[in-house]
Protein backbone atom coordinates (compact mmCIF):
# COMPACT_ATOMS: atom_id res chain seq x y z
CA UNK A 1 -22.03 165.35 7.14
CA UNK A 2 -21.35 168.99 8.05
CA UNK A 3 -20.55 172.33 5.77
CA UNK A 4 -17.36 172.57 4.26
CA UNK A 5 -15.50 175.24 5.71
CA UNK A 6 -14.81 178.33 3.75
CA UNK A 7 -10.91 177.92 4.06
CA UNK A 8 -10.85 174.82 2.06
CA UNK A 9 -8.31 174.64 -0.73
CA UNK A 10 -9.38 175.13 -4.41
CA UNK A 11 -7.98 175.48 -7.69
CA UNK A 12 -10.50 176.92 -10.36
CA UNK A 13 -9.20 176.53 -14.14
CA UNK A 14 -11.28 179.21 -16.55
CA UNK A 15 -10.22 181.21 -19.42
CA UNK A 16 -6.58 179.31 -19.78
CA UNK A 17 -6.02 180.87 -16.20
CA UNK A 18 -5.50 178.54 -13.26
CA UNK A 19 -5.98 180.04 -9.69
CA UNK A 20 -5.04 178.11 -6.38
CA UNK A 21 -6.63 179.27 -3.26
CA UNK A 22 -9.11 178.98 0.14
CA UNK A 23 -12.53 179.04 -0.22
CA UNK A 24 -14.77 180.21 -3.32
CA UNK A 25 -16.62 183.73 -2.30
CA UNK A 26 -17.55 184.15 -6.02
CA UNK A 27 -16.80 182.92 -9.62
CA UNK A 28 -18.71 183.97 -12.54
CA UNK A 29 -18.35 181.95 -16.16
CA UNK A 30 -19.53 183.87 -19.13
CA UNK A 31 -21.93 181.85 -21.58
CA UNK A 32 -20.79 179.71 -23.89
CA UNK A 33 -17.80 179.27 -20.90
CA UNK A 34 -17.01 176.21 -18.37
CA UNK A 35 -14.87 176.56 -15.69
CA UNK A 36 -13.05 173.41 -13.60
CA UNK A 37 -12.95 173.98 -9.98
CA UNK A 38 -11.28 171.27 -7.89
CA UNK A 39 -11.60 171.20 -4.42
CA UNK A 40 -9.51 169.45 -1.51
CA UNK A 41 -11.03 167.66 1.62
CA UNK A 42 -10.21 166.42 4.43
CA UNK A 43 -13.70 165.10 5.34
CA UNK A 44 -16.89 164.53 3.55
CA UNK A 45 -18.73 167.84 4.09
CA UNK A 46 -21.61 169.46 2.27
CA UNK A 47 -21.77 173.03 0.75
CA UNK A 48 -24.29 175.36 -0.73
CA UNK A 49 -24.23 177.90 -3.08
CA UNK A 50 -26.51 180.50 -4.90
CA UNK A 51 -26.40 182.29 -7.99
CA UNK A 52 -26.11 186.39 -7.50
CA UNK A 53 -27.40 186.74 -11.32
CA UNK A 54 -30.66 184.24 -10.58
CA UNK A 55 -31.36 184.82 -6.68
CA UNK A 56 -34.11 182.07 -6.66
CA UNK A 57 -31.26 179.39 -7.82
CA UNK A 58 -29.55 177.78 -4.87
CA UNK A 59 -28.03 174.17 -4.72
CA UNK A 60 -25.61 172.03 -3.06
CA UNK A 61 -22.40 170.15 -3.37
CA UNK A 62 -21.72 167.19 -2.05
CA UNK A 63 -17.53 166.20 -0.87
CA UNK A 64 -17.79 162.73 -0.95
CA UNK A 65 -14.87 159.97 -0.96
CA UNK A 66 -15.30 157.47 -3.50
CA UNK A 67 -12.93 154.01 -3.55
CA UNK A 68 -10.91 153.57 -6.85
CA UNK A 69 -10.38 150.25 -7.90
């Protein structure tokens, strides 16, 4: 499974606002907030990500394809 590469398409929903791009270079969600971001694959891929507010938080996301039905 390799990274995801950063021109992958996205739509991120936060706020009532819906935004359709490539890539995610930053997204912040004030407390008490969620935010929806959908991504599109081609391929399974992995990608990481870090928080700028909490440097020592780090994790990764998984692009898998799951059956339905």
């Amino acid at each position: 499974m390799g990274s995801a590469p950063r021109c992958l398409p996205v739509t991120i929903e936060a706020g009532g606002i819906e935004v359709f791009g490539r890539g995610i270079d930053g997204l912040h969600v004030a407390p008490g907030q969620t935010a929806v971001i959908r991504l599109t694959h081609a391929q399974q891929a992995k990608m990481t990500f870090r928080c700028d507010l909490h440097p020592n938080l780090e994790g990764e996301l998984y692009l898998l394809d799951v059956p339905v039905g």
